[in-house]
Protein backbone atom coordinates (compact mmCIF):
# COMPACT_ATOMS: atom_id res chain seq x y z
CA UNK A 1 10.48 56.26 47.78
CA UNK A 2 12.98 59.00 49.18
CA UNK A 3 15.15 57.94 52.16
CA UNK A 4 13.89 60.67 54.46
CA UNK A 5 10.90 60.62 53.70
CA UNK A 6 11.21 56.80 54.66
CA UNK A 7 13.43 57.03 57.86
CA UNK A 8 10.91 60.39 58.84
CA UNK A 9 7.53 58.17 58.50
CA UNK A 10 9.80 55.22 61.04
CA UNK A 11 11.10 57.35 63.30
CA UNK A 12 7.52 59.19 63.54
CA UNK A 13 6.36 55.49 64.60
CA UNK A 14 8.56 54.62 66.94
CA UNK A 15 7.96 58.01 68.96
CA UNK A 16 4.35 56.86 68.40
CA UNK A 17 5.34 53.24 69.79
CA UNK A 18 7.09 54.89 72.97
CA UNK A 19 4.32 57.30 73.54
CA UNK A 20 1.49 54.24 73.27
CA UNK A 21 3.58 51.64 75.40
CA UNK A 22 3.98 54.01 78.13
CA UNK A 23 0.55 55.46 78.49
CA UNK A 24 -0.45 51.56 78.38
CA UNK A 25 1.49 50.53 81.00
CA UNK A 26 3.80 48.54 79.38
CA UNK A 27 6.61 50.85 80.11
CA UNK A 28 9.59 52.07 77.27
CA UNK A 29 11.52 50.65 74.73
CA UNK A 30 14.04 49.53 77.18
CA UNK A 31 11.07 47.35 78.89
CA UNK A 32 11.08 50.02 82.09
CA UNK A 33 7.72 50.14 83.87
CA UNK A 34 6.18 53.93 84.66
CA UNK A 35 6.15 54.82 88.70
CA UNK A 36 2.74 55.08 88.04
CA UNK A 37 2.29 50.81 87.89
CA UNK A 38 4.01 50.50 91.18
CA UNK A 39 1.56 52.70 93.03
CA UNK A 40 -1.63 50.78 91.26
CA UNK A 41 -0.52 47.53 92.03
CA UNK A 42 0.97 48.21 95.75
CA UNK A 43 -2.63 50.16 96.37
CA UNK A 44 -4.31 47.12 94.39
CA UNK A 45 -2.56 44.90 97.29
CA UNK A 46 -3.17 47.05 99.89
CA UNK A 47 -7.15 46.99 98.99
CA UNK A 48 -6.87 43.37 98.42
CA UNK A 49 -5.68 42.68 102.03
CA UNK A 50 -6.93 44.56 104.08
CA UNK A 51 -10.17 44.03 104.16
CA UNK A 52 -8.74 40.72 105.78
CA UNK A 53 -6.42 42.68 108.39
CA UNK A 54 -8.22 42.92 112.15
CA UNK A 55 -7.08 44.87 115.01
CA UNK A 56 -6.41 42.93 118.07
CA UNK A 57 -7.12 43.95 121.75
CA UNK A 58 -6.34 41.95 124.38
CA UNK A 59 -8.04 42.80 127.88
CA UNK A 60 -7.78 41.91 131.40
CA UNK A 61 -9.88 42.55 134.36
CA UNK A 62 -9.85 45.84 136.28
CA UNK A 63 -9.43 46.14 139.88
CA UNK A 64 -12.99 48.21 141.73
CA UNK A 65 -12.80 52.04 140.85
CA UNK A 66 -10.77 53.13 144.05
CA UNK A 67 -10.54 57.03 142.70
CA UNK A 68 -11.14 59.12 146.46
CA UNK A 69 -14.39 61.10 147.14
CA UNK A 70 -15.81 62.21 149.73
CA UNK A 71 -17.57 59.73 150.65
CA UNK A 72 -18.08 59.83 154.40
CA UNK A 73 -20.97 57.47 154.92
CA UNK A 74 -18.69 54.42 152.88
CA UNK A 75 -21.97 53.86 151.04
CA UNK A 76 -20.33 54.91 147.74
CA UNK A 77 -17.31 52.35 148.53
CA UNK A 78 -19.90 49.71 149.51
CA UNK A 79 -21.73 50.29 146.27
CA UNK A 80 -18.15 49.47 144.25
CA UNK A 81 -17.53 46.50 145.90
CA UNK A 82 -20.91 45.29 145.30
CA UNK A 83 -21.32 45.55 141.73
CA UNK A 84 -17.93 44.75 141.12
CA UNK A 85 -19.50 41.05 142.04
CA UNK A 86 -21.76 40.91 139.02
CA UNK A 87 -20.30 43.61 136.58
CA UNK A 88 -16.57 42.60 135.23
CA UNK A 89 -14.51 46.00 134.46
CA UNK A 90 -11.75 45.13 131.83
CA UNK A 91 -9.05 47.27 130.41
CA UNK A 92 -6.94 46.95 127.55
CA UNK A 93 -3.64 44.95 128.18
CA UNK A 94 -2.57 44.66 125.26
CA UNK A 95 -2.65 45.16 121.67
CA UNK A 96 -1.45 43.87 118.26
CA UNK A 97 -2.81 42.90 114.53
CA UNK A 98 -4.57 39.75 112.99
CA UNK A 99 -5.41 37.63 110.28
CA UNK A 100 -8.55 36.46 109.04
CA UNK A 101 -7.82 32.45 108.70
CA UNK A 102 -11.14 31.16 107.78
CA UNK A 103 -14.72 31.32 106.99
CA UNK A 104 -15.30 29.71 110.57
CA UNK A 105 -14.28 32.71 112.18
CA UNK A 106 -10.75 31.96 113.00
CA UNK A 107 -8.14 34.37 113.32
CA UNK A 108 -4.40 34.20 113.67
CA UNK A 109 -2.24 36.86 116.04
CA UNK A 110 0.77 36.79 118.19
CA UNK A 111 0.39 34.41 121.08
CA UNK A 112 2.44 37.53 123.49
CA UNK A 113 -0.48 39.69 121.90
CA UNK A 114 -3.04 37.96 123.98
CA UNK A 115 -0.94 35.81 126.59
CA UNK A 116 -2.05 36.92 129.59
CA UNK A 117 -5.33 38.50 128.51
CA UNK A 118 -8.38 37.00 130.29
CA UNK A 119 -10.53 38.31 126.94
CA UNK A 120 -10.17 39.37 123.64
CA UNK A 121 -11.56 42.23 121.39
CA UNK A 122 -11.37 42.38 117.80
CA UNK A 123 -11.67 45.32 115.83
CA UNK A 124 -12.80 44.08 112.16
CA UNK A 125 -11.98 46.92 108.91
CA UNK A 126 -13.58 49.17 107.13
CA UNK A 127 -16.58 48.58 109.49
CA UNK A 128 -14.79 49.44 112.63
CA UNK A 129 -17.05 47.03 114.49
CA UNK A 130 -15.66 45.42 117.70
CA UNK A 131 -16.36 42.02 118.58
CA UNK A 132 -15.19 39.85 120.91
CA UNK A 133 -13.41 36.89 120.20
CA UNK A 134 -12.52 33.59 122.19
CA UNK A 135 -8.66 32.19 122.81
CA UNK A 136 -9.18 28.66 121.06
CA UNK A 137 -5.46 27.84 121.11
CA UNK A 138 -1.75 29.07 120.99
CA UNK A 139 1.94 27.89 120.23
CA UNK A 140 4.44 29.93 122.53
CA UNK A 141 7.03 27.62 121.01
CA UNK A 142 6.69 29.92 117.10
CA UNK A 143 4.49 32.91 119.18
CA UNK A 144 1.22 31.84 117.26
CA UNK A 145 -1.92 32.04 118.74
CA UNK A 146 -5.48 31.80 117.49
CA UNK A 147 -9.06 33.68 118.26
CA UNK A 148 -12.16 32.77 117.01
CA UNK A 149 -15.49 35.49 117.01
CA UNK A 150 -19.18 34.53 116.06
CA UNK A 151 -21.37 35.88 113.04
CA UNK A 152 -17.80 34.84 110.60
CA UNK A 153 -19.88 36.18 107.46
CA UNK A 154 -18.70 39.66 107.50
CA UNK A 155 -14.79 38.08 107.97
CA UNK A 156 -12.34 37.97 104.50
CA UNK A 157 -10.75 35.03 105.02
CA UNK A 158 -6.72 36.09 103.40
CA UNK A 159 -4.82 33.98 100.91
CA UNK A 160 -1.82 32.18 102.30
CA UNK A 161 1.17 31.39 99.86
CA UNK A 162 3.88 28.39 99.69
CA UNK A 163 6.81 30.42 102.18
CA UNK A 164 9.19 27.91 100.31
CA UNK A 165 9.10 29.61 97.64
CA UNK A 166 10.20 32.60 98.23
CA UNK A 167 13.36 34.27 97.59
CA UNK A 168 15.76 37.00 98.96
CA UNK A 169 15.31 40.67 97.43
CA UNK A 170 11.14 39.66 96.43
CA UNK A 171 9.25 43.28 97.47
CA UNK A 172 6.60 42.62 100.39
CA UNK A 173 4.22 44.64 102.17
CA UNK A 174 3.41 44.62 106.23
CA UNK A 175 0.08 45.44 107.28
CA UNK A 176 -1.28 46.24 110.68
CA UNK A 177 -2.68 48.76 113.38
CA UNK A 178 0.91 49.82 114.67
CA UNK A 179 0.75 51.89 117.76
CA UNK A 180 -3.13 52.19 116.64
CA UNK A 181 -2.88 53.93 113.41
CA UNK A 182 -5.85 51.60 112.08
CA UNK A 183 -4.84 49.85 108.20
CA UNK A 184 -1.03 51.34 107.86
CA UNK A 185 0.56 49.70 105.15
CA UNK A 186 4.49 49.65 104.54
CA UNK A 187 6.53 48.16 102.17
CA UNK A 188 10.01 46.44 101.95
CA UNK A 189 12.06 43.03 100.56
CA UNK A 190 13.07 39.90 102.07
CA UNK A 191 16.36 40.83 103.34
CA UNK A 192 16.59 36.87 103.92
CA UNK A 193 15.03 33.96 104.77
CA UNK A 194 15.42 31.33 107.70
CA UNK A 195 16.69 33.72 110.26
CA UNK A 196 17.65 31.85 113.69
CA UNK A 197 19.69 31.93 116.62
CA UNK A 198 18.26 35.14 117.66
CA UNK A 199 16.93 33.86 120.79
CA UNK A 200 13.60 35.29 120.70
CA UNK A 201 11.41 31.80 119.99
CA UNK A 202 11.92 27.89 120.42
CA UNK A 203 11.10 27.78 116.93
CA UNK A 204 12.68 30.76 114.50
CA UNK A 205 13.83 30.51 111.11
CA UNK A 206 12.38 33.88 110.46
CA UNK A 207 11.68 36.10 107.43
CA UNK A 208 13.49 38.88 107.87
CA UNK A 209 12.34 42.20 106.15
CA UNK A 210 13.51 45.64 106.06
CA UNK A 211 9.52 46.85 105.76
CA UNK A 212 9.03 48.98 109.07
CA UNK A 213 7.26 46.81 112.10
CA UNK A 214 6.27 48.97 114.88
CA UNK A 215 4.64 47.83 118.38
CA UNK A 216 0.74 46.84 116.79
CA UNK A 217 2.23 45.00 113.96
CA UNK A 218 2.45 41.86 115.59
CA UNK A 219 -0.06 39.62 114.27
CA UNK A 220 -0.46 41.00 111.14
CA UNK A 221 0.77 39.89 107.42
CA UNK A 222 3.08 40.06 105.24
CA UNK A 223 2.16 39.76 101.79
CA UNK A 224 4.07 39.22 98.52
CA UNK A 225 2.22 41.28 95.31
CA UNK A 226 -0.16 38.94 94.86
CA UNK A 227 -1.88 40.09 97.70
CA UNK A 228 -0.96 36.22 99.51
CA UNK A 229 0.31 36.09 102.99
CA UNK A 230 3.79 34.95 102.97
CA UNK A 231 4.62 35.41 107.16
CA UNK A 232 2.71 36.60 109.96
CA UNK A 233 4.77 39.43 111.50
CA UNK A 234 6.40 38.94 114.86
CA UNK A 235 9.33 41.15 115.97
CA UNK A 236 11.79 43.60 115.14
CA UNK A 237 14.93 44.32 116.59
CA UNK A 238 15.38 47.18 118.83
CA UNK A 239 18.74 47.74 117.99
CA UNK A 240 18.15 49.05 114.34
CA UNK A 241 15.08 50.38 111.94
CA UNK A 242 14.40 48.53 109.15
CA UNK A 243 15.18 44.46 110.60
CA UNK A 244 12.06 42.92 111.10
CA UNK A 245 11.30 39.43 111.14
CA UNK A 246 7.97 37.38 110.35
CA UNK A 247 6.84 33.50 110.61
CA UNK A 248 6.91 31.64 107.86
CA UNK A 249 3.23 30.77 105.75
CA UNK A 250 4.18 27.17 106.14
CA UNK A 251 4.73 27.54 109.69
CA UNK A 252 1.56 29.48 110.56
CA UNK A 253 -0.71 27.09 108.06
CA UNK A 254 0.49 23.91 110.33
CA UNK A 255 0.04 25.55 113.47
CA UNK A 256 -2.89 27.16 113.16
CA UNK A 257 -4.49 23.75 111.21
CA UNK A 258 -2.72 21.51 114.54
CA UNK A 259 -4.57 24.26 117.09
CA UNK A 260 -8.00 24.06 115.45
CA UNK A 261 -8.10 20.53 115.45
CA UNK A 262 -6.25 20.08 118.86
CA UNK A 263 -6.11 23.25 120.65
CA UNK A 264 -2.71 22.68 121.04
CA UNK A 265 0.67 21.78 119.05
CA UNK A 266 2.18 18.68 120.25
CA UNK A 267 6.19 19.09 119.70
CA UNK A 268 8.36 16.59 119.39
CA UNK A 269 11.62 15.65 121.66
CA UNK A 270 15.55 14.19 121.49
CA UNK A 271 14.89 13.65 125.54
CA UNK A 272 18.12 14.94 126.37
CA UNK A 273 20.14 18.29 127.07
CA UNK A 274 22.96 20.08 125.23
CA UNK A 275 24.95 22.69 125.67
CA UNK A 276 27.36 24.54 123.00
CA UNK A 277 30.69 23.36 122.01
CA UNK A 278 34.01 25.57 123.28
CA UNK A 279 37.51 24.77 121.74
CA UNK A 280 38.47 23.54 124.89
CA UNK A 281 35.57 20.75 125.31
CA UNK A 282 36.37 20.06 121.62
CA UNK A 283 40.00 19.38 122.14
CA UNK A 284 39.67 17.30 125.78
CA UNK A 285 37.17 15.35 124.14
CA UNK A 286 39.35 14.60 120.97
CA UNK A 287 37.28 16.07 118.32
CA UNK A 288 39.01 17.83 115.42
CA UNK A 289 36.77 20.81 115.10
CA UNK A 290 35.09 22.61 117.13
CA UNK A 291 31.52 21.58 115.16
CA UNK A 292 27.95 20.35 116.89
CA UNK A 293 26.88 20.49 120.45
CA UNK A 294 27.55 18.41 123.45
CA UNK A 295 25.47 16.31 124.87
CA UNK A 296 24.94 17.11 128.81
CA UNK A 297 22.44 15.00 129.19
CA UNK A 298 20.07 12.02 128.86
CA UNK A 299 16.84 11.18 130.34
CA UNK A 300 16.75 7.59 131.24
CA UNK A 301 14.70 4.88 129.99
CA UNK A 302 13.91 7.14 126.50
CA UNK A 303 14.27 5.94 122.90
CA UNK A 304 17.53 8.05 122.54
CA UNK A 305 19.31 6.77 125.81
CA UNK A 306 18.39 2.94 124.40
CA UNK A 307 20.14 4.07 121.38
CA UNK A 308 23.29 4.58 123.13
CA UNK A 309 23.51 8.21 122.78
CA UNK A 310 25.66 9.29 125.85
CA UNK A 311 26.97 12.42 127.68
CA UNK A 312 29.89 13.81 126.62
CA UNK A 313 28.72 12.70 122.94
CA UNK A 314 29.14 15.65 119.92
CA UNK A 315 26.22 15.92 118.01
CA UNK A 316 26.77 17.62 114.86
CA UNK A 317 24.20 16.43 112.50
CA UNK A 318 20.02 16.21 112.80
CA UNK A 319 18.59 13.86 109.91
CA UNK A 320 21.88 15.06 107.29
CA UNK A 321 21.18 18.80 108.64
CA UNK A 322 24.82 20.34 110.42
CA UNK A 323 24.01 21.40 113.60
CA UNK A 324 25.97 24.49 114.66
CA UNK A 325 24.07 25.23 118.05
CA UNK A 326 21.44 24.05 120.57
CA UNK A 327 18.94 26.16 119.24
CA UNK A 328 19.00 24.60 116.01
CA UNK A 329 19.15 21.02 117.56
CA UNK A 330 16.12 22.05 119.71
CA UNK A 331 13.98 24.36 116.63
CA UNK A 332 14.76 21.25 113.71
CA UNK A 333 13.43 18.48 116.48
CA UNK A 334 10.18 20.46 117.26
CA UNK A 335 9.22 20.61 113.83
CA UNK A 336 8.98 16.79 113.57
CA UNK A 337 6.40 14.77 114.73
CA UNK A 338 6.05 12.86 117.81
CA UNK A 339 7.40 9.10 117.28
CA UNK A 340 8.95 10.00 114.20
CA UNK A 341 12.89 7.77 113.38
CA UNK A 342 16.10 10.10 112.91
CA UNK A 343 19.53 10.16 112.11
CA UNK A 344 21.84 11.75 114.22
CA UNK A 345 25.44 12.13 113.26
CA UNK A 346 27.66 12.38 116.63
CA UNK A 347 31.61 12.44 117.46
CA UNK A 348 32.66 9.99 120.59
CA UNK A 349 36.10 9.89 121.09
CA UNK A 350 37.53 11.50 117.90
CA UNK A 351 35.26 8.61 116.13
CA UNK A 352 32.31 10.01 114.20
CA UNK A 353 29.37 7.12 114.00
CA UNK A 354 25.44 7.47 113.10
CA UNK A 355 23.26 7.11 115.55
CA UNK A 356 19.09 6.14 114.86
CA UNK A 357 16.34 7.32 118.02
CA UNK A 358 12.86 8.08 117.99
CA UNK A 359 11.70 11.51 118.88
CA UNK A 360 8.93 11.38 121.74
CA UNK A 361 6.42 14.36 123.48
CA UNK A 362 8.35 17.03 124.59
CA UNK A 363 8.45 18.01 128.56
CA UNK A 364 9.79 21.35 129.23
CA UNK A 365 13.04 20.16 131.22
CA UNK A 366 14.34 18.08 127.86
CA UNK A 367 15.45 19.31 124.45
């Protein structure tokens, strides 16, 4: 057979090849995917969640109309006052996103969404039916609160992934009602996980994402490609565009479960107080780094003052975790349960020892 004719007929099929893996979706030879797959599978996520995406509104009660008319008999005045008896006004307070938990109704938001609401109103997608929805529980400690409504049939219930599996640089999408633009979608990546010491919660280790989260985000998910709910968006920083952060699946799963079943999250305690650890506490009380916190405190009569934890101690481990701050100390002991045994690795003297105590119900004067 002649050699062009040969190399023409392979050539001709490879073009062929190029033309058929790119129309199919598979991308080209070099195994890169056509813009064209991105937008039908972030719109095939977008579909897929939304429909489990709610719009969260929480009211409180309005004063008696006192707009001035002329009204020189008071009888119009009168009238206010007297119907304000048996007809409650309410006005929107506040407002944020949700997720669809359950069958049963449940929802999951933002406790600061509805914290000082006296009733909630839930706007459900595509229908753009409002309902109202009771406060069954919330968790100011990780900013999780949940609502349940009636009639649950026409709810979505959304998927919820494993959080501990995610990783650094995986694309996500947030989804919400920010500043009332109903179903907005965005999308970023992790920027990282486990984000704390921000001071914003008791609780953090955050996701943080650069997908934009606006005021009316808060509540609402953010989901991996597989259309699962990986965090439950929370905050942003002021500061700078594109730093977000979101609560963990795992997080939100155990709260929400402990609130349905409790209507409340009992956290766990070390009974004591610390405070962070300055060069100069480090070197007067003879430790050789300037690692841990110091104890301040001890409430008497607990399991951790019977194990001869002291003040002026240097705590710098939780359970073979390095403890770097008193937020850390505080956020790893909440997120054990009540009566559970622990290790803590402390500095007295210069001397470092290991130190066992059982955590008890927190009170909000002890760490």
């Amino acid at each position: 057979m002649n050699g062009r004719f040969v190399a023409g007929v392979a050539s001709g099929a490879a073009a062929g090849l190029l033309v058929i893996l790119v129309l199919s979706g598979r991308g080209d030879l070099y195994g890169r995917r056509s813009p064209n797959d991105e937008n039908r599978l972030f719109t095939r996520v977008a579909k897929t969640v939304q429909p489990s995406v709610v719009q969260v509104m929480g009211l409180t009660e309005s004063l008696p109309d006192d707009e001035e008319v002329n009204d020189p008999t008071g009888i119009i005045k009168a009238w206010r006052v007297f119907s304000s008896m048996f007809i409650q006004k309410y006005k929107v307070e506040s407002m944020g996103s949700g997720v669809v938990f359950d069958h049963r109704g449940h929802i999951v938001t933002n406790h600061h969404v509805v914290a000082t609401s006296k009733r909630a109103v839930v706007k459900l997608y595509p229908s753009g039916e409002e309902v109202h929805a009771t406060l069954i529980g919330a968790d100011p400690a990780t900013d999780i609160a949940v609502i349940k409504v009636q009639n649950a049939g026409r709810l979505t219930p959304a998927r919820f992934s494993d959080s501990a599996r995610l990783e650094p640089g995986q694309l996500v999408l947030a989804v919400g009602a920010p500043f009332q633009l109903e179903e907005t979608v965005t999308f970023g990546v992790i920027s990282a996980l486990s984000r704390s010491g921000l001071g914003l919660l008791a609780i953090e280790g955050f996701i943080q994402t650069d997908a934009q989260i606006h005021p009316g985000n808060s509540g609402g998910p953010l989901c991996d490609l597989d259309g699962k709910v990986v965090g439950v968006n929370t905050a942003t920083l002021s500061a700078g565009a594109g730093v977000g952060f979101a609560i963990p699946s795992n997080t939100v799963k155990y709260v929400v479960t402990r609130i349905i079943k409790d209507g409340k999250v009992t956290r766990a305690s070390l009974s004591l107080n610390v405070q962070p650890l300055t060069e100069e506490l480090a070197e007067a009380l003879s430790a050789s780094e300037v690692k841990g916190v110091l104890v301040a405190g001890v409430t008497p009569g607990s399991p951790t003052a019977e194990s001869g934890i002291m003040e002026g101690d240097i705590i710098t481990g939780f359970d073979g975790v390095n403890i770097e701050s008193p937020s850390e100390l505080r956020s790893m002991a909440l997120q054990k349960p009540v009566g559970k045994k622990v290790t803590l690795d402390i500095v007295r003297n210069g001397v470092s020892l290991m130190v066992e105590t059982v955590l008890t119900e927190r009170i909000e004067s002890a760490l």
